[in-house]
N, C-alpha and C. Protein backbone atom coordinates (compact mmCIF):
# COMPACT_ATOMS: atom_id res chain seq x y z
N UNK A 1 -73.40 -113.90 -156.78
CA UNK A 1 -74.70 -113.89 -157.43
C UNK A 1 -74.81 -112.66 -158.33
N UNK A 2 -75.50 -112.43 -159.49
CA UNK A 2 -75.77 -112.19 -160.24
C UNK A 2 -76.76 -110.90 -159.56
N UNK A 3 -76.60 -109.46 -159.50
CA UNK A 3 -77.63 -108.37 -158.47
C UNK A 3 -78.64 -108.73 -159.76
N UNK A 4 -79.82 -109.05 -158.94
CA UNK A 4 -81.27 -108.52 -160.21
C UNK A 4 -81.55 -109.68 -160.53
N UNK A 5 -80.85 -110.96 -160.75
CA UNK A 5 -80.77 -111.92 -161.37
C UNK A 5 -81.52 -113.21 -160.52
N UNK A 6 -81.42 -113.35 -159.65
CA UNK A 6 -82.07 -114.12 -158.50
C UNK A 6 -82.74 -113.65 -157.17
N UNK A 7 -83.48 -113.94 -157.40
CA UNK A 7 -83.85 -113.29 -156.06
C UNK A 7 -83.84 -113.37 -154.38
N UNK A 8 -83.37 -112.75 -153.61
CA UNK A 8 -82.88 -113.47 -152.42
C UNK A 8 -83.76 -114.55 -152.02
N UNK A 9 -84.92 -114.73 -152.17
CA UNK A 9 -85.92 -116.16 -152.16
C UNK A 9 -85.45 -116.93 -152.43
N UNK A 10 -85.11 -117.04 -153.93
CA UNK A 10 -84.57 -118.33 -154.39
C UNK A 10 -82.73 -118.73 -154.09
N UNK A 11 -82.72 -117.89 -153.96
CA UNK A 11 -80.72 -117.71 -154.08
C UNK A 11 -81.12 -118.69 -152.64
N UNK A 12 -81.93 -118.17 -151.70
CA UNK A 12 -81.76 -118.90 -150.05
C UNK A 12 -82.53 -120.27 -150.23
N UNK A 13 -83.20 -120.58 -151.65
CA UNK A 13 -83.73 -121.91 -151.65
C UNK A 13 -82.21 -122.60 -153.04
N UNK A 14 -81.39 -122.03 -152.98
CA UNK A 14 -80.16 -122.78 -153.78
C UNK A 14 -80.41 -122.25 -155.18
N UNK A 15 -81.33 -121.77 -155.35
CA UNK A 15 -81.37 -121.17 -157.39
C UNK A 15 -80.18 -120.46 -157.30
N UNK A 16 -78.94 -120.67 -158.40
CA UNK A 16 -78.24 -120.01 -158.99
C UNK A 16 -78.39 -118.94 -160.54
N UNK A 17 -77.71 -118.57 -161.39
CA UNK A 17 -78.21 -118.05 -162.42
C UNK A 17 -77.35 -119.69 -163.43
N UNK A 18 -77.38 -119.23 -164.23
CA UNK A 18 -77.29 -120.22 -165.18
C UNK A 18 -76.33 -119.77 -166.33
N UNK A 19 -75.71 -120.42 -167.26
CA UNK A 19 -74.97 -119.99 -168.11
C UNK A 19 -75.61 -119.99 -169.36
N UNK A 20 -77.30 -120.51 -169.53
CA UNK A 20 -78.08 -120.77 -170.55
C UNK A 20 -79.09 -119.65 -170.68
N UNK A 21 -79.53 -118.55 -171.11
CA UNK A 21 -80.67 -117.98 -171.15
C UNK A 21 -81.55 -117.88 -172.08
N UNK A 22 -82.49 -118.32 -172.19
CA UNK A 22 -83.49 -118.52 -173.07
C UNK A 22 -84.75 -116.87 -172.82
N UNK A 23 -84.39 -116.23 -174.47
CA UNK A 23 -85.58 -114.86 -174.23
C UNK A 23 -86.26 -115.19 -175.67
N UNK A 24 -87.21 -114.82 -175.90
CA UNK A 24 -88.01 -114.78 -176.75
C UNK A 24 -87.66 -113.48 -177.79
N UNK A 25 -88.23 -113.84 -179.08
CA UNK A 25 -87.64 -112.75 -180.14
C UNK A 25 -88.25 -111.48 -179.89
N UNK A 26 -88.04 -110.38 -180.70
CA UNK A 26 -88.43 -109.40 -180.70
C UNK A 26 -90.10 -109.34 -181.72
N UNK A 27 -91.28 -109.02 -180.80
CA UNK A 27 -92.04 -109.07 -182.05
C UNK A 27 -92.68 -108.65 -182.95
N UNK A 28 -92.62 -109.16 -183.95
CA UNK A 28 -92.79 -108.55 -185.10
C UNK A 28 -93.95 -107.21 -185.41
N UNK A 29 -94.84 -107.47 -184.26
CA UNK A 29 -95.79 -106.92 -183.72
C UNK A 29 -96.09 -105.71 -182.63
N UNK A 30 -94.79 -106.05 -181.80
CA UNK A 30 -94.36 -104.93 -180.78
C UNK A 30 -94.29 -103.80 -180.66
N UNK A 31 -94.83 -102.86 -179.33
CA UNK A 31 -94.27 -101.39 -179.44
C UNK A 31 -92.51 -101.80 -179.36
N UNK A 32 -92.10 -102.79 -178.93
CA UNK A 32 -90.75 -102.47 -178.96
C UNK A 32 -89.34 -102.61 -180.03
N UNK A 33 -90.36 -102.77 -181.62
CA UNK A 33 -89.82 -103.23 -182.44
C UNK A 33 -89.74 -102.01 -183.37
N UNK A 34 -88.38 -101.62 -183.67
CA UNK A 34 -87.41 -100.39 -184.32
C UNK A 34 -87.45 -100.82 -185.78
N UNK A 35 -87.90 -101.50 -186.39
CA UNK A 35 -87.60 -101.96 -188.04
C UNK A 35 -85.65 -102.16 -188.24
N UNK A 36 -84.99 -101.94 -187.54
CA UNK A 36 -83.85 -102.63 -187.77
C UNK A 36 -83.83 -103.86 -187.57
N UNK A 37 -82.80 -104.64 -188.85
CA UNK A 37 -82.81 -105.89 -189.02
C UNK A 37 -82.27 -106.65 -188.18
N UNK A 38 -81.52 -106.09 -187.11
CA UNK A 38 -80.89 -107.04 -186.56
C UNK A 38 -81.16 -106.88 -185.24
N UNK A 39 -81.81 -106.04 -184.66
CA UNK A 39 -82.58 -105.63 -183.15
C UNK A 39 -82.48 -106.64 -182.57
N UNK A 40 -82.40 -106.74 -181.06
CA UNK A 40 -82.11 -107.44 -180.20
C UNK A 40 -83.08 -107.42 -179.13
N UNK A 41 -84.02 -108.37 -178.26
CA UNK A 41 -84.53 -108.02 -177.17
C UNK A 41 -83.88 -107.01 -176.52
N UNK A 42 -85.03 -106.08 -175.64
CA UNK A 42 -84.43 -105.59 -174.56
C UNK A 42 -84.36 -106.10 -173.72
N UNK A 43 -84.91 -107.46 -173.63
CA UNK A 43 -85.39 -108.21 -172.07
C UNK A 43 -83.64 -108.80 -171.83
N UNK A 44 -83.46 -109.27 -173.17
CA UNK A 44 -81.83 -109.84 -172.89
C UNK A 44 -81.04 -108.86 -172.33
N UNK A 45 -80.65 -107.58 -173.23
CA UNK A 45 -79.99 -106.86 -173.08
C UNK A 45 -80.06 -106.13 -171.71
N UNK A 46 -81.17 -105.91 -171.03
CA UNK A 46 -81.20 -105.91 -169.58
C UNK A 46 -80.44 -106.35 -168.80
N UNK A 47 -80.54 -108.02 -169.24
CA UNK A 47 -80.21 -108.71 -168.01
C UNK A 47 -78.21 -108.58 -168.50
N UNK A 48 -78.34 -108.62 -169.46
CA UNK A 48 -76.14 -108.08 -169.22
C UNK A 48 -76.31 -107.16 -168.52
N UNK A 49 -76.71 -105.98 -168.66
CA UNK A 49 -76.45 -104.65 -167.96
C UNK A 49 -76.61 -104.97 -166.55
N UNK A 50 -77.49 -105.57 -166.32
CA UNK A 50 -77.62 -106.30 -164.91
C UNK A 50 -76.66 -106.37 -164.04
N UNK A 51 -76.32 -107.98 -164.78
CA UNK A 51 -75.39 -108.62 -164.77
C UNK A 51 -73.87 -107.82 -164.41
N UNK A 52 -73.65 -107.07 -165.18
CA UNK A 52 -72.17 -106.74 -165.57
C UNK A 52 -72.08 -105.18 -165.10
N UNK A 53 -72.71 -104.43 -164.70
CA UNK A 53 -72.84 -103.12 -164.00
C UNK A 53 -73.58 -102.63 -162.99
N UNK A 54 -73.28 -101.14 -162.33
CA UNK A 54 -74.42 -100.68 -161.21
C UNK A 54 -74.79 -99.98 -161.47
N UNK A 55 -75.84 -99.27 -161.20
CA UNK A 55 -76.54 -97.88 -161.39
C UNK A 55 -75.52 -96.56 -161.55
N UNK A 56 -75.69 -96.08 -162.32
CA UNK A 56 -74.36 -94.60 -162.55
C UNK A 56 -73.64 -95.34 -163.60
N UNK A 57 -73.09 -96.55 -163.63
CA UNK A 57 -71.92 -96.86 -164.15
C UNK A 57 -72.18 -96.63 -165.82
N UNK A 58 -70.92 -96.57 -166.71
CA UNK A 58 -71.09 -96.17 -168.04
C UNK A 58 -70.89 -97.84 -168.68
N UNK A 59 -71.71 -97.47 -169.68
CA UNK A 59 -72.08 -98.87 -171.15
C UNK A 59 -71.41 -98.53 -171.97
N UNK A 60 -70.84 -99.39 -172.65
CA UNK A 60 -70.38 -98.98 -173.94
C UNK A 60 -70.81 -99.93 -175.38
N UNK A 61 -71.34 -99.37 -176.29
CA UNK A 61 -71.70 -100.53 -177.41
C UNK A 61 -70.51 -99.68 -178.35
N UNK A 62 -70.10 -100.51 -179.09
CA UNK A 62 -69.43 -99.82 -180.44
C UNK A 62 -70.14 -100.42 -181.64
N UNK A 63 -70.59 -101.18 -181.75
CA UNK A 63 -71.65 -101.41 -182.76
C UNK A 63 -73.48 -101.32 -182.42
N UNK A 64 -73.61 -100.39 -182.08
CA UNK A 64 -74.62 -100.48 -181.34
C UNK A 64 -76.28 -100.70 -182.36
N UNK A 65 -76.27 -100.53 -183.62
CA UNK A 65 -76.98 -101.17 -184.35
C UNK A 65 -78.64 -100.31 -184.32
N UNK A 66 -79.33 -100.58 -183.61
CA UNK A 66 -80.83 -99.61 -183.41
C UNK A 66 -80.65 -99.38 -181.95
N UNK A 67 -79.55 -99.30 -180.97
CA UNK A 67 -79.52 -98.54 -179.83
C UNK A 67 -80.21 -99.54 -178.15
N UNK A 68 -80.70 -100.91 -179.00
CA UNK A 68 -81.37 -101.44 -177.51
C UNK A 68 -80.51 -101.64 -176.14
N UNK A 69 -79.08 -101.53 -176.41
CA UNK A 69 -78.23 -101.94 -175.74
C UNK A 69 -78.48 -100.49 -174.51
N UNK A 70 -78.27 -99.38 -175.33
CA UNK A 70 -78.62 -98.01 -174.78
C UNK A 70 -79.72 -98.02 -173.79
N UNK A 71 -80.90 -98.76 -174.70
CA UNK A 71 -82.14 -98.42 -173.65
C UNK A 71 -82.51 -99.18 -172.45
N UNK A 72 -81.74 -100.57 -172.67
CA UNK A 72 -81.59 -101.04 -171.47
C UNK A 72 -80.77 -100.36 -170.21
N UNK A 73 -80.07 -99.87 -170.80
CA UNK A 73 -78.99 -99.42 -169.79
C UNK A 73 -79.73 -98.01 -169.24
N UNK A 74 -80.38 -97.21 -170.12
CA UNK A 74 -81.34 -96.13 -169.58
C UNK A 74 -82.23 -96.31 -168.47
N UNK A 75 -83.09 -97.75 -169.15
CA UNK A 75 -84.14 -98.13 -168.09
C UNK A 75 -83.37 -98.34 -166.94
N UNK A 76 -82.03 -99.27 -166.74
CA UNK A 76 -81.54 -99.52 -165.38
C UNK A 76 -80.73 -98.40 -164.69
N UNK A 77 -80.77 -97.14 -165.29
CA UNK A 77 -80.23 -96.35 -164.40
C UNK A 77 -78.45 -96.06 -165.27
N UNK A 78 -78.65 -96.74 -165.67
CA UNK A 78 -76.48 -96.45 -166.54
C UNK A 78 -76.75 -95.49 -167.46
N UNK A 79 -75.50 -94.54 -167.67
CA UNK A 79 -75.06 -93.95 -168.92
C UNK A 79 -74.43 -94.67 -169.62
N UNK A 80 -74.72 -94.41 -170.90
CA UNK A 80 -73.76 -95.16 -171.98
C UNK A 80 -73.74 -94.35 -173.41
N UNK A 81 -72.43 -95.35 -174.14
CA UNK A 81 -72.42 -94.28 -175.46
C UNK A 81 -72.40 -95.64 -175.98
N UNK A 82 -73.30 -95.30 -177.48
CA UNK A 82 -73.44 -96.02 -178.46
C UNK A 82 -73.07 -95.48 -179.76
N UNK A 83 -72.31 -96.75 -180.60
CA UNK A 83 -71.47 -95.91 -181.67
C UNK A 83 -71.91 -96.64 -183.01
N UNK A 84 -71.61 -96.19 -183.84
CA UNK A 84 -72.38 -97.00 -185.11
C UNK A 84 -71.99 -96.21 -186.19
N UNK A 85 -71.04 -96.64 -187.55
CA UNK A 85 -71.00 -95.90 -188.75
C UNK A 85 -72.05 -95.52 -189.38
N UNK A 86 -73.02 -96.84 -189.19
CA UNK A 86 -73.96 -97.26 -190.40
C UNK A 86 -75.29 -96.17 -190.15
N UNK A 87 -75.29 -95.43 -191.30
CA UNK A 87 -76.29 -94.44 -191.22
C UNK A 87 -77.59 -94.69 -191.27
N UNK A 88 -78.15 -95.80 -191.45
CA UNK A 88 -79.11 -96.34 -190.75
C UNK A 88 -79.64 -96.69 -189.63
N UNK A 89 -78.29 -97.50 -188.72
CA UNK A 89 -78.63 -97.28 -187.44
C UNK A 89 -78.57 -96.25 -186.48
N UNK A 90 -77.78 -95.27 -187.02
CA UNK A 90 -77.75 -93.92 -186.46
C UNK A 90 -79.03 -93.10 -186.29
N UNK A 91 -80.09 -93.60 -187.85
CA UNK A 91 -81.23 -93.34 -187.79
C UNK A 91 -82.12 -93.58 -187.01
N UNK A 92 -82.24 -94.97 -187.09
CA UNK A 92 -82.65 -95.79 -185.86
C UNK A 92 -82.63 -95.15 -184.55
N UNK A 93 -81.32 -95.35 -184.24
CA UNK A 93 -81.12 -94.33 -182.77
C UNK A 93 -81.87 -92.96 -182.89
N UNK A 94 -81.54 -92.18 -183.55
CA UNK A 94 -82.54 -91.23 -183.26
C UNK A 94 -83.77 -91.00 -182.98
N UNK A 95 -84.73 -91.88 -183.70
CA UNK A 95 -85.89 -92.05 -183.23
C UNK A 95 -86.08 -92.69 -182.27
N UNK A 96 -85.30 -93.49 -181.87
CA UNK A 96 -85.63 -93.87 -180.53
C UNK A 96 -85.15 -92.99 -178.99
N UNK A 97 -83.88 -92.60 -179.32
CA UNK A 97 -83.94 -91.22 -178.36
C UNK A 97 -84.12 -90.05 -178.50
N UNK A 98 -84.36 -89.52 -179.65
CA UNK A 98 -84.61 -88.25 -179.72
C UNK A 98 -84.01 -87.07 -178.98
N UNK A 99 -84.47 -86.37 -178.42
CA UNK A 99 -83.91 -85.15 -177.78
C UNK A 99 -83.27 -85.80 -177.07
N UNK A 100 -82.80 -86.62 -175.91
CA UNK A 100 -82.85 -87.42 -174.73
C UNK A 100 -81.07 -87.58 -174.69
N UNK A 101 -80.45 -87.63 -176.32
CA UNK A 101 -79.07 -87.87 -176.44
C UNK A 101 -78.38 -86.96 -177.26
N UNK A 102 -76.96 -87.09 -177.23
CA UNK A 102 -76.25 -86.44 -177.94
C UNK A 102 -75.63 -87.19 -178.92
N UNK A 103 -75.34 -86.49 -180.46
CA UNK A 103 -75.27 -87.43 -181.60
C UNK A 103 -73.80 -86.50 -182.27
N UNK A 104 -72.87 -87.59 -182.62
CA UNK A 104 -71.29 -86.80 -183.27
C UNK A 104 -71.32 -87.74 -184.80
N UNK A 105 -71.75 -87.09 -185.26
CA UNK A 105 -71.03 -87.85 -186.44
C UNK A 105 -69.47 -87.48 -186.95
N UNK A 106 -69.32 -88.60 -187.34
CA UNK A 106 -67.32 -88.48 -187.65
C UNK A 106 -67.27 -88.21 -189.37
């Protein structure tokens, strides 16, 4: 099972997770919306980190774009490094972590 993903309730009434996930966009309207074009829920990006790691463990994005991949992994407790040429999303990232990270440009 999937930790986070089901809940022992349902897992003991037979709910599995699914290979389909349906999240809603980012909105246009949101505190959680960065003006990058290609932003991603965090609600999704959660549930990988979920999914695919434990608390402590390290993330890695190499295109990491406006950083949501990061903040999911913040909210659940992971370190991670996020990498990005594009000096826009680098921008991006900054305002969204601010003091909170460390930044290398190459």
């Amino acid at each position: 099972m999937a930790p986070g993903l089901v809940t022992p309730e349902k897992a003991a009434r037979g709910k599995l997770p699914t290979d389909v996930w349906w999240h809603t966009i980012v909105s246009p309207t949101g505190r959680e919306k960065t003006g990058y074009p290609t932003q991603k829920p965090v609600g999704l990006l959660r549930r990988m980190v979920a999914a695919s790691s434990a608390p402590g463990d390290w993330v890695l994005d190499f295109f990491a774009g406006s950083g949501t991949l990061g903040a999911a992994a913040r909210a659940l407790d992971r370190r991670f490094v996020c990498v990005d040429d594009n000096p826009p999303a680098i921008e991006t990232m900054r305002r969204r972590f601010g003091d909170t990270a460390h930044y290398l440009s190459l």
